[in-house]
PDB file of N, CA and C in Angstrom:
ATOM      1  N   UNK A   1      -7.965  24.579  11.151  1.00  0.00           N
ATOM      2  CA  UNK A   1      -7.351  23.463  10.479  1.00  0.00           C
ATOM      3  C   UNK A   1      -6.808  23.956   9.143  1.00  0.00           C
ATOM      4  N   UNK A   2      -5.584  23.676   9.087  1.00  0.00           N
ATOM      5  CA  UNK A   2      -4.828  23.822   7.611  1.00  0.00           C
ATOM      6  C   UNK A   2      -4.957  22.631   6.539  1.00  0.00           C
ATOM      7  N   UNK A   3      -5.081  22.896   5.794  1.00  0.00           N
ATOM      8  CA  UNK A   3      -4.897  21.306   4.981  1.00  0.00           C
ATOM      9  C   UNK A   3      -4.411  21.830   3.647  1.00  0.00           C
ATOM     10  N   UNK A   4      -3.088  21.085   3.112  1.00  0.00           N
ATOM     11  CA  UNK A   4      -2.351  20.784   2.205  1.00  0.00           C
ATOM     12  C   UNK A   4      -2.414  19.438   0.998  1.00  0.00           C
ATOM     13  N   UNK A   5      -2.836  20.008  -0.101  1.00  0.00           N
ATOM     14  CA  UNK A   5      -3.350  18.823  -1.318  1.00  0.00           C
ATOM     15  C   UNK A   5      -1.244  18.729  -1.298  1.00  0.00           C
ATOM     16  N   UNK A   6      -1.546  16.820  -1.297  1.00  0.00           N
ATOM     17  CA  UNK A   6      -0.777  16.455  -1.188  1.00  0.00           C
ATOM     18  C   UNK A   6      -0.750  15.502  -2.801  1.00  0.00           C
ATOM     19  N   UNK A   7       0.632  16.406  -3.593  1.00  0.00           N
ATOM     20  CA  UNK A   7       0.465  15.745  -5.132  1.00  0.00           C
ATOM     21  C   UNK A   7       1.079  13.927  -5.049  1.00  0.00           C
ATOM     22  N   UNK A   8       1.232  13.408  -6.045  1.00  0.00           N
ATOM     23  CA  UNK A   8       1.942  12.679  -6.044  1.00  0.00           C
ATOM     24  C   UNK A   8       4.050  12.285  -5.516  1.00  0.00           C
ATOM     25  N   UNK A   9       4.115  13.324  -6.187  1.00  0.00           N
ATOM     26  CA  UNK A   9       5.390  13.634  -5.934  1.00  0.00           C
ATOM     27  C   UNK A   9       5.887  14.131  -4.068  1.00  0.00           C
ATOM     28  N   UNK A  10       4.980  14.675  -3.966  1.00  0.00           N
ATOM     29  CA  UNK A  10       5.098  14.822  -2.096  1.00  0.00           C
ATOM     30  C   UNK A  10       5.002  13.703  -1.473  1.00  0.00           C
ATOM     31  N   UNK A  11       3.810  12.907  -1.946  1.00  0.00           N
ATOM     32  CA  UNK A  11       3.405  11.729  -1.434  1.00  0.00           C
ATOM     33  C   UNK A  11       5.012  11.061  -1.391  1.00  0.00           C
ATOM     34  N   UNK A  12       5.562  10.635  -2.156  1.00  0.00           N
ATOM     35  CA  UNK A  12       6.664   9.735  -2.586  1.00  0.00           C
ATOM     36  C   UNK A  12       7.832  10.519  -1.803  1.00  0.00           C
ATOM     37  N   UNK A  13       7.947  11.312  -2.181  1.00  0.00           N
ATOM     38  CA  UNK A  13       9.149  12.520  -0.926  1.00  0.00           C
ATOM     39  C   UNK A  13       8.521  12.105   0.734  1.00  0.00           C
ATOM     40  N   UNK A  14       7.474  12.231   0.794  1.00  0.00           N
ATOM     41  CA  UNK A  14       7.894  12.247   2.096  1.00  0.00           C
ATOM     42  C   UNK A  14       8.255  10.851   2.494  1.00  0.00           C
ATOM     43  N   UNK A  15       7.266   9.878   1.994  1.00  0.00           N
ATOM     44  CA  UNK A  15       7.861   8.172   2.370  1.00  0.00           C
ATOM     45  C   UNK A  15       9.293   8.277   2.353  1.00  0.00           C
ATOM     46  N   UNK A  16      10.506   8.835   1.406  1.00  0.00           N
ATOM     47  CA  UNK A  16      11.652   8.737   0.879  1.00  0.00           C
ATOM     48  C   UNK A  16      12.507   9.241   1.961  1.00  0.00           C
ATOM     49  N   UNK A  17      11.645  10.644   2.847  1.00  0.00           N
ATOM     50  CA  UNK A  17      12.448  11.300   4.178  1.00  0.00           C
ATOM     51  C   UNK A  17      12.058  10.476   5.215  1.00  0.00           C
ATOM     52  N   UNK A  18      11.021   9.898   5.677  1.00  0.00           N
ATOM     53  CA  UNK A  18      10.782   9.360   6.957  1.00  0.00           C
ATOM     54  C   UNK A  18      11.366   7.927   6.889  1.00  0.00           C
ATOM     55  N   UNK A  19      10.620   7.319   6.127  1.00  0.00           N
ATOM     56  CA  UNK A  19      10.574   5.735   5.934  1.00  0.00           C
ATOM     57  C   UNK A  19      11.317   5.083   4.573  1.00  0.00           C
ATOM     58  N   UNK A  20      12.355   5.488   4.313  1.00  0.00           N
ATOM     59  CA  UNK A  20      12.434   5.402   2.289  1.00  0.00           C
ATOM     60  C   UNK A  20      12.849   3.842   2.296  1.00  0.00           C
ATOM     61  N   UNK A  21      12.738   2.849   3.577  1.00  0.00           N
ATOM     62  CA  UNK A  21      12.725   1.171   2.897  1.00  0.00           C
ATOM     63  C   UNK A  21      11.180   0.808   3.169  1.00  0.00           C
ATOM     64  N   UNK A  22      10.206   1.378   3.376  1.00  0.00           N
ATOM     65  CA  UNK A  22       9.498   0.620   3.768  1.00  0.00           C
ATOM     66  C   UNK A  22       8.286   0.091   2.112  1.00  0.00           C
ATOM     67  N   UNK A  23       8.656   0.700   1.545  1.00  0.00           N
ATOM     68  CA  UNK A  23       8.313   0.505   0.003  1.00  0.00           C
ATOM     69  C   UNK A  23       8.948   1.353  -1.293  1.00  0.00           C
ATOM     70  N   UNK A  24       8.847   0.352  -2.491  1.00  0.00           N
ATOM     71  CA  UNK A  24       9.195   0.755  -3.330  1.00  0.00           C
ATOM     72  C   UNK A  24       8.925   1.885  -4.215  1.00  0.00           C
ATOM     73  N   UNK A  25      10.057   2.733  -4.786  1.00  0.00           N
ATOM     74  CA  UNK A  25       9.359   3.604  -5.404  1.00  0.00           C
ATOM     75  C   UNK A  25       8.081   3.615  -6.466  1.00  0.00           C
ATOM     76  N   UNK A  26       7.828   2.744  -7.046  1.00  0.00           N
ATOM     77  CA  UNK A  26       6.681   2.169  -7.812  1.00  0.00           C
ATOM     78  C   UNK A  26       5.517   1.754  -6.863  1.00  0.00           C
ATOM     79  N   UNK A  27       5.683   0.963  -5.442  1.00  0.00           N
ATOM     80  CA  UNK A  27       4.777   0.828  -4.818  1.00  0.00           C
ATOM     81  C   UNK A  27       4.223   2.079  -3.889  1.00  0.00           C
ATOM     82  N   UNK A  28       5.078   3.104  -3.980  1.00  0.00           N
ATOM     83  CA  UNK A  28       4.831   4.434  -3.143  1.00  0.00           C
ATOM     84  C   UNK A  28       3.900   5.174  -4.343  1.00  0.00           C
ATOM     85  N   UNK A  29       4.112   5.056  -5.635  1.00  0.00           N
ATOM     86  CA  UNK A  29       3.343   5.646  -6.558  1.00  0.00           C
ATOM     87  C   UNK A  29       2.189   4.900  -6.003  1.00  0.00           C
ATOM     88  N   UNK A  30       1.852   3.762  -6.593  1.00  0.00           N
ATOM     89  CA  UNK A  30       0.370   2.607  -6.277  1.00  0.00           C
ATOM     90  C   UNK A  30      -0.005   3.009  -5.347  1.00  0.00           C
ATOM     91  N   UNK A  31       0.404   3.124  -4.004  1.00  0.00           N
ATOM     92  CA  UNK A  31      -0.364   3.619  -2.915  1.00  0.00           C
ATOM     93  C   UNK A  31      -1.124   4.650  -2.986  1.00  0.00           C
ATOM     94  N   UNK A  32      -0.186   5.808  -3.480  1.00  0.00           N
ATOM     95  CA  UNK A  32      -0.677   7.155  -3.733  1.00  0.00           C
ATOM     96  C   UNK A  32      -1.985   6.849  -4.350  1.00  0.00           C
ATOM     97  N   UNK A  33      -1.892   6.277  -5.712  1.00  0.00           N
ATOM     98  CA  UNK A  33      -3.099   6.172  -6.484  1.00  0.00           C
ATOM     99  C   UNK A  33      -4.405   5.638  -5.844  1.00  0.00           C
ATOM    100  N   UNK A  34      -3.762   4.507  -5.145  1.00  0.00           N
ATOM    101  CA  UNK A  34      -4.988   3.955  -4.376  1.00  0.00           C
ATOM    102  C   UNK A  34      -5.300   5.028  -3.050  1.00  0.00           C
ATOM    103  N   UNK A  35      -4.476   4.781  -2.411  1.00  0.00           N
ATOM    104  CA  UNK A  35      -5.378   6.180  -1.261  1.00  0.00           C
ATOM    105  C   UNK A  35      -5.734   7.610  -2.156  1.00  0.00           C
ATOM    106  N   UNK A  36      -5.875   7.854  -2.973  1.00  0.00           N
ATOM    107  CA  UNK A  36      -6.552   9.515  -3.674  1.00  0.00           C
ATOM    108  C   UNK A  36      -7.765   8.867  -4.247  1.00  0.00           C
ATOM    109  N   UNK A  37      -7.800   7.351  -4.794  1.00  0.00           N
ATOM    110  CA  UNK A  37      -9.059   6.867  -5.234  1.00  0.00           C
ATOM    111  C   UNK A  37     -10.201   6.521  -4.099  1.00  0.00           C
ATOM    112  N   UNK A  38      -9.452   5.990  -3.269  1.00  0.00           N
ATOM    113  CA  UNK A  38     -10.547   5.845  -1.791  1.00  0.00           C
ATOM    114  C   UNK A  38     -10.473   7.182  -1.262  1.00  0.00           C
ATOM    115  N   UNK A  39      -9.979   8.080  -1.143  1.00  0.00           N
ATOM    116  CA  UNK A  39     -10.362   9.595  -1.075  1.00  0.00           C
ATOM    117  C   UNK A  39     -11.990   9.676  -1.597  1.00  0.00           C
ATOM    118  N   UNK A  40     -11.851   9.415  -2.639  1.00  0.00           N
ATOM    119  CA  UNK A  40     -12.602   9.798  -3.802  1.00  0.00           C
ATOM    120  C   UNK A  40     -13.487   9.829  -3.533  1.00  0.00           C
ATOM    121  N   UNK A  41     -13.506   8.213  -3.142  1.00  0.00           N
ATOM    122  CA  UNK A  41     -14.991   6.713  -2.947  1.00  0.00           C
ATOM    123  C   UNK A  41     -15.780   7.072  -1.923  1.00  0.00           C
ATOM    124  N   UNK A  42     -15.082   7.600  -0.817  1.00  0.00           N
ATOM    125  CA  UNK A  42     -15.000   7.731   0.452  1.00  0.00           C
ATOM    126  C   UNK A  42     -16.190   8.586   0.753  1.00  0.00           C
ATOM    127  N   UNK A  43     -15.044   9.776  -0.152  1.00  0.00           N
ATOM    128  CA  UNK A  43     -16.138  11.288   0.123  1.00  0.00           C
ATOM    129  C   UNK A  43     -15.421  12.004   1.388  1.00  0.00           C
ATOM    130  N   UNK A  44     -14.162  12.046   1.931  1.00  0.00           N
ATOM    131  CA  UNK A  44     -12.959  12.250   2.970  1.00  0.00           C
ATOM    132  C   UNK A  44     -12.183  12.342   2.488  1.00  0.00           C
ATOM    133  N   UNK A  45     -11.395  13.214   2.949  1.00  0.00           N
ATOM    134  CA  UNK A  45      -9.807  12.807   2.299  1.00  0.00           C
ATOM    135  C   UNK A  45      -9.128  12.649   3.704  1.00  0.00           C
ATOM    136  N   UNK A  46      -8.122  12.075   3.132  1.00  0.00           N
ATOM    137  CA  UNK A  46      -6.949  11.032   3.828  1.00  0.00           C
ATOM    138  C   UNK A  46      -5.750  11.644   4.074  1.00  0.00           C
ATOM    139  N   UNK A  47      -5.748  11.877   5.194  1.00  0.00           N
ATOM    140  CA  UNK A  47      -4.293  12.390   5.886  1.00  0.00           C
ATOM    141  C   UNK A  47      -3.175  11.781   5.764  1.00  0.00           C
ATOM    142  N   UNK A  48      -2.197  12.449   4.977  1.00  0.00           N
ATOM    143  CA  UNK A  48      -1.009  12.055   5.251  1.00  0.00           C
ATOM    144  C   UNK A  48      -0.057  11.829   6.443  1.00  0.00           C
ATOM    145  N   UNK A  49      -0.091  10.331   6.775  1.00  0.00           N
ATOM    146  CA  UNK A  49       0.503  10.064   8.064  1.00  0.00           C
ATOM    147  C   UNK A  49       0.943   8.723   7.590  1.00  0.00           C
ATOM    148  N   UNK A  50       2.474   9.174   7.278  1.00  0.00           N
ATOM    149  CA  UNK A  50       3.765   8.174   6.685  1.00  0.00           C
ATOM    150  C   UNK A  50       3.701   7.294   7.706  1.00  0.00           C
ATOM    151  N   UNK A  51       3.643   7.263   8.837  1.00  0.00           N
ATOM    152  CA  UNK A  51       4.160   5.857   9.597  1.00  0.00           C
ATOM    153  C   UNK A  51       2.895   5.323   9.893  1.00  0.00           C
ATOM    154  N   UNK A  52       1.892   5.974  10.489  1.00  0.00           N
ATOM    155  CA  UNK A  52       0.558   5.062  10.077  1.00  0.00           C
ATOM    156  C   UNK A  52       0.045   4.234   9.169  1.00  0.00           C
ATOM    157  N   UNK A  53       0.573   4.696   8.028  1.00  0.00           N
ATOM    158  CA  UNK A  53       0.266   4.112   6.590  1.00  0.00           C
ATOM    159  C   UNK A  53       1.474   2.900   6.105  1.00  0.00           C
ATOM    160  N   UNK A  54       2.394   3.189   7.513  1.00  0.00           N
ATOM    161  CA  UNK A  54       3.450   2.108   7.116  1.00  0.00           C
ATOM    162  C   UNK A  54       3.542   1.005   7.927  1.00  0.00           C
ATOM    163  N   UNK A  55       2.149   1.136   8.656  1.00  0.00           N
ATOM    164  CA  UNK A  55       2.052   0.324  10.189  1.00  0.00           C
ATOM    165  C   UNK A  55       0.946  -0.332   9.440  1.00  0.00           C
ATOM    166  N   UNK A  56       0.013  -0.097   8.532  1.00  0.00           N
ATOM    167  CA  UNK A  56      -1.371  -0.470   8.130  1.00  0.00           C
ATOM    168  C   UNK A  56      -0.837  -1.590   6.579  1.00  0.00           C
ATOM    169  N   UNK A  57       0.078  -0.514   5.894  1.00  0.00           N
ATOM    170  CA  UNK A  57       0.104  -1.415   4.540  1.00  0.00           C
ATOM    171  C   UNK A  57       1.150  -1.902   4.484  1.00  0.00           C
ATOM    172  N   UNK A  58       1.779  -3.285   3.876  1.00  0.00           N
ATOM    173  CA  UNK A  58       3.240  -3.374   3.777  1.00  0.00           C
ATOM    174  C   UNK A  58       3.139  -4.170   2.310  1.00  0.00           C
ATOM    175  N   UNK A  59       4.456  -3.906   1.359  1.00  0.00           N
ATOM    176  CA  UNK A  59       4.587  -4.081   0.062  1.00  0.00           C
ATOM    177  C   UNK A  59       5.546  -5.792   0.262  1.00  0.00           C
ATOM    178  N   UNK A  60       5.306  -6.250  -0.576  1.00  0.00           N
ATOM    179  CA  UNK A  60       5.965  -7.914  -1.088  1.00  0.00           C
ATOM    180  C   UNK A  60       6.392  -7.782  -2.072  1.00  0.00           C
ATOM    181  N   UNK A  61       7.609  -8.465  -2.138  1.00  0.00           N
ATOM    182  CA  UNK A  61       8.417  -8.894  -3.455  1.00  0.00           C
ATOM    183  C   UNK A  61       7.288  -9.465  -4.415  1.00  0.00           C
ATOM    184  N   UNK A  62       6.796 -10.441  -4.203  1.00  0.00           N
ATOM    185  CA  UNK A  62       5.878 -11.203  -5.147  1.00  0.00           C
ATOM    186  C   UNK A  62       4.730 -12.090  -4.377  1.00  0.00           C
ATOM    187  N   UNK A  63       3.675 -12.660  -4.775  1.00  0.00           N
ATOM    188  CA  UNK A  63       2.702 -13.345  -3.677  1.00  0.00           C
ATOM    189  C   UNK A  63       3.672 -14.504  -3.188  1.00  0.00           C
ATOM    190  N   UNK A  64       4.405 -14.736  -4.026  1.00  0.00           N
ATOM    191  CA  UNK A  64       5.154 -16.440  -3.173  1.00  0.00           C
ATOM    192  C   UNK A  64       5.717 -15.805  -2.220  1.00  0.00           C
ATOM    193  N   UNK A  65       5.909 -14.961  -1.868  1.00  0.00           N
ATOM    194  CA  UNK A  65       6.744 -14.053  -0.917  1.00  0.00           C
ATOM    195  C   UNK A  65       5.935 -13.375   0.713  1.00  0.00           C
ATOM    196  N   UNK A  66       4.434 -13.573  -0.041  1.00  0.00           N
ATOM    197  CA  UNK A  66       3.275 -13.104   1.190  1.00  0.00           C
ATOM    198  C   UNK A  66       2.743 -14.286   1.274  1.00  0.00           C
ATOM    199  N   UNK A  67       3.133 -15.032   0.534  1.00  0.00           N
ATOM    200  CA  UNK A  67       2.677 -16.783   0.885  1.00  0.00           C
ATOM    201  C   UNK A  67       3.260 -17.570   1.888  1.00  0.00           C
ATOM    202  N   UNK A  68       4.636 -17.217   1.821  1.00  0.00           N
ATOM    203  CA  UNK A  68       5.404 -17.382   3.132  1.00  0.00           C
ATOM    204  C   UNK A  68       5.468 -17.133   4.204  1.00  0.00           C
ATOM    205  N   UNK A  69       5.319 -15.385   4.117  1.00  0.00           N
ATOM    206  CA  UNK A  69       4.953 -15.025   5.535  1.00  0.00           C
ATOM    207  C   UNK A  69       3.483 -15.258   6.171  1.00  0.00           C
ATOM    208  N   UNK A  70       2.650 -15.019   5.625  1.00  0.00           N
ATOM    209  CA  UNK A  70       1.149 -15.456   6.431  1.00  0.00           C
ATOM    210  C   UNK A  70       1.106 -17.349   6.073  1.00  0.00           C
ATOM    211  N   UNK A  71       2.000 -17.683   5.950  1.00  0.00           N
ATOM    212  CA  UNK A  71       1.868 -19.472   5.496  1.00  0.00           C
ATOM    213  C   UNK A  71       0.897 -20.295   6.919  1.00  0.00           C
ATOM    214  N   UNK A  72       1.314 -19.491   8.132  1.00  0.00           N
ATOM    215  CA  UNK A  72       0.889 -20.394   9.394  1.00  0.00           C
ATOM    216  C   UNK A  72      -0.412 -20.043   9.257  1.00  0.00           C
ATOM    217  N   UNK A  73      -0.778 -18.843   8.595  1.00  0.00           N
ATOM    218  CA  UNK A  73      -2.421 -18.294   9.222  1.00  0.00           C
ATOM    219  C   UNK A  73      -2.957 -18.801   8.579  1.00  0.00           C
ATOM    220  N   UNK A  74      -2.867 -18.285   7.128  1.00  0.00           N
ATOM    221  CA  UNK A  74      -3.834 -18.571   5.820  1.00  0.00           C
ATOM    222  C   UNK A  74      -3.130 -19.490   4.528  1.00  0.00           C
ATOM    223  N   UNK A  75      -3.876 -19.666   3.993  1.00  0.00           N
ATOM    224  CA  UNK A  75      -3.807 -20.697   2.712  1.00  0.00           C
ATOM    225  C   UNK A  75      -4.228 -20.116   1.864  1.00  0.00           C
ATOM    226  N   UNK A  76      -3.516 -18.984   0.827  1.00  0.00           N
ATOM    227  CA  UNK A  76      -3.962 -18.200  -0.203  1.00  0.00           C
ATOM    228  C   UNK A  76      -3.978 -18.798  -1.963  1.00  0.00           C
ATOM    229  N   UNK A  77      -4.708 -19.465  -2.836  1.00  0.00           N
ATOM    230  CA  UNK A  77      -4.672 -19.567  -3.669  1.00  0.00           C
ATOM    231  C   UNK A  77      -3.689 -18.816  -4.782  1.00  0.00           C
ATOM    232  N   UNK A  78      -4.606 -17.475  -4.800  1.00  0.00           N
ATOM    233  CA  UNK A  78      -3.850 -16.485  -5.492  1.00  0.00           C
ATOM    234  C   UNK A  78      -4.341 -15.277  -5.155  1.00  0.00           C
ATOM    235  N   UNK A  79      -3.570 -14.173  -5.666  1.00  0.00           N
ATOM    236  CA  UNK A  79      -4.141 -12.787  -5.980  1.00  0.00           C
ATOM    237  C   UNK A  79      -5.435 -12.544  -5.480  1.00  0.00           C
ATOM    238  N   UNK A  80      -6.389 -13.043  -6.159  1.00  0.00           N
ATOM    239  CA  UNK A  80      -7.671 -12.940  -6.019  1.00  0.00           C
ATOM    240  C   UNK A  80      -8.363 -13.023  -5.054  1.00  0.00           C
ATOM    241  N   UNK A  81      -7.857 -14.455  -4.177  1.00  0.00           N
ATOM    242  CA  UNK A  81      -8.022 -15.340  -2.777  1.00  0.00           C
ATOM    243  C   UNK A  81      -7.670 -14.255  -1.954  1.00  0.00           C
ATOM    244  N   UNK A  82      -6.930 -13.513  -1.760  1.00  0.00           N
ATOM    245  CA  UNK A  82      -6.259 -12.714  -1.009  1.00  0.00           C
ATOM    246  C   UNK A  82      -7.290 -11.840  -0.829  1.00  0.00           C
ATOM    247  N   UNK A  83      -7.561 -11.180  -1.935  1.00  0.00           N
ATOM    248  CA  UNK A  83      -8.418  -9.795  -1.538  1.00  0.00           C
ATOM    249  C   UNK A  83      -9.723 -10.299  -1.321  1.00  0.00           C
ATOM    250  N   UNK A  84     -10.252 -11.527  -0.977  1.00  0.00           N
ATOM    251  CA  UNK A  84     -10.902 -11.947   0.214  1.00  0.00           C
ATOM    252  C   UNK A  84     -10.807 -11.391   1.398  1.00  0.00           C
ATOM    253  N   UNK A  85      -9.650 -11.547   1.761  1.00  0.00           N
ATOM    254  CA  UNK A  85      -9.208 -10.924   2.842  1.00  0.00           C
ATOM    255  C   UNK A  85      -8.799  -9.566   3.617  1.00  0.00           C
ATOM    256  N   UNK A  86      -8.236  -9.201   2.278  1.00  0.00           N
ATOM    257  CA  UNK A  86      -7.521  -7.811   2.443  1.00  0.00           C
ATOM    258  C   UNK A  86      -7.390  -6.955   1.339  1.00  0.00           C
ATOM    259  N   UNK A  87      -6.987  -5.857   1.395  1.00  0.00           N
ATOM    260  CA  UNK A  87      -6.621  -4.981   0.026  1.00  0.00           C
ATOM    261  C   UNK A  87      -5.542  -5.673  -0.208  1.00  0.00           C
ATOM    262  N   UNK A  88      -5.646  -5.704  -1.662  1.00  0.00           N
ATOM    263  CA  UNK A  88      -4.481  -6.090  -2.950  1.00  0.00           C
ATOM    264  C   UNK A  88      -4.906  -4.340  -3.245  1.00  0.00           C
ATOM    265  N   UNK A  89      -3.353  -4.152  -3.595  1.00  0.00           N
ATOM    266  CA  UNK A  89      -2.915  -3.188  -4.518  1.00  0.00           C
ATOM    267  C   UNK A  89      -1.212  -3.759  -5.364  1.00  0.00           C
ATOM    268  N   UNK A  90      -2.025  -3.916  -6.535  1.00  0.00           N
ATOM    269  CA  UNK A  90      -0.710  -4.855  -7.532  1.00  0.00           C
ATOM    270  C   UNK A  90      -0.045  -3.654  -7.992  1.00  0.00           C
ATOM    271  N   UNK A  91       1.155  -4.021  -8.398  1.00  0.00           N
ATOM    272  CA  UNK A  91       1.817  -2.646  -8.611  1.00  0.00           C
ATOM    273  C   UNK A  91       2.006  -3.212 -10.460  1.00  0.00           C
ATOM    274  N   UNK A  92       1.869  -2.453 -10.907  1.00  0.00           N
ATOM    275  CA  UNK A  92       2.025  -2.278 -12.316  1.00  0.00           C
ATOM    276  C   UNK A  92       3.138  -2.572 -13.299  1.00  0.00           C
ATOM    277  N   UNK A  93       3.414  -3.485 -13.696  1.00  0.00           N
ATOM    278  CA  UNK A  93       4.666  -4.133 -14.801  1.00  0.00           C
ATOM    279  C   UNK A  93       5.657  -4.902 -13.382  1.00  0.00           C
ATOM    280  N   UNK A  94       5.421  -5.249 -12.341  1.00  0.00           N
ATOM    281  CA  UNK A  94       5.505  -6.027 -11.531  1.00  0.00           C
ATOM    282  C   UNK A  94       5.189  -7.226 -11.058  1.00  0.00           C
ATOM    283  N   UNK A  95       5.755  -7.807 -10.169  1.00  0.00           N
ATOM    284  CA  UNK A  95       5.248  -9.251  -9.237  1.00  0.00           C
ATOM    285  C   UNK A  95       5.015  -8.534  -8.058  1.00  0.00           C
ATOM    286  N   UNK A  96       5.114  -7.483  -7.576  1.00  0.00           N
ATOM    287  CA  UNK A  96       5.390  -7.204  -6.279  1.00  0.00           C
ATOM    288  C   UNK A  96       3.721  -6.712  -5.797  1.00  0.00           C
ATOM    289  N   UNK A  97       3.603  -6.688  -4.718  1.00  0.00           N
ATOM    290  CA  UNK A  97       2.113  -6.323  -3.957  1.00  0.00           C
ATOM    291  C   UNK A  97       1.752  -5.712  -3.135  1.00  0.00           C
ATOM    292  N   UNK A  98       1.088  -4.892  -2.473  1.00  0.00           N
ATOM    293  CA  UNK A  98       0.494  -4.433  -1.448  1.00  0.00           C
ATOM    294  C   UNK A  98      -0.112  -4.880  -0.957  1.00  0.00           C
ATOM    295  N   UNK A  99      -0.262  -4.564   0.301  1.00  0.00           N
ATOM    296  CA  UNK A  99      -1.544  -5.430   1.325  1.00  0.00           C
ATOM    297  C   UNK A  99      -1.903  -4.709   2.762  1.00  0.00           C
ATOM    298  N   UNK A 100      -3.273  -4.701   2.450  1.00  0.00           N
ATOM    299  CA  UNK A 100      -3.110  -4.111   3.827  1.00  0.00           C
ATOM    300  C   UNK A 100      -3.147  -4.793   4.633  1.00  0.00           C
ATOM    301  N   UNK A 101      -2.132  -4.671   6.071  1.00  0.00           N
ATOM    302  CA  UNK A 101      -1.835  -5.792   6.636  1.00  0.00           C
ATOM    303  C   UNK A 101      -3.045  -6.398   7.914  1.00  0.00           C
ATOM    304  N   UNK A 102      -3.595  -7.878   8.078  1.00  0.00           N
ATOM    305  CA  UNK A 102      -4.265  -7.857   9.204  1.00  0.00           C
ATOM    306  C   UNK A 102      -4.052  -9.054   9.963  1.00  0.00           C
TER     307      UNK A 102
END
């Protein structure tokens, strides 16, 4: 087995070659941060696998925006209500969100 420390900047390159709409460049940073921190937590590290990770998490304009789409399932208060449910990863000087999707 080979394994390659994957920096930030790779992280974001490769989303940009495979998948470059499926999140924002700011939310491709956040991810990064959050998957190297659950690395961390874990005590594993986490394979880079762009379309897996694009099948698992998907980024929102803003919560009124993930309020809409899960509107039939759930009834989310806010932010908070959410990660009841799921990972929140907020992206930083933003409205926009992560989630992992379920």
């Amino acid at each position: 087995m080979i394994i390659d420390t994957v920096t930030e900047h790779s992280f974001t390159e490769a989303f940009r070659q495979i998948r470059p709409d499926n999140f924002s460049y700011e939310g491709r940073k956040a991810l990064y941060e959050y998957l190297e921190d659950l690395s961390e937590d874990i005590g594993t590290p986490i394979e880079l696998d762009v379309i897996a990770i694009c099948c698992e998490y998907s980024e929102y304009e803003s919560f009124e925006e993930l309020k809409e789409y899960y509107s039939c399932s759930h009834d989310f208060e806010d932010v908070e209500s959410l990660g009841d449910y799921t990972t929140v990863i907020e992206i930083e000087g933003t409205e926009r969100l992560i989630i992992q999707d379920f």
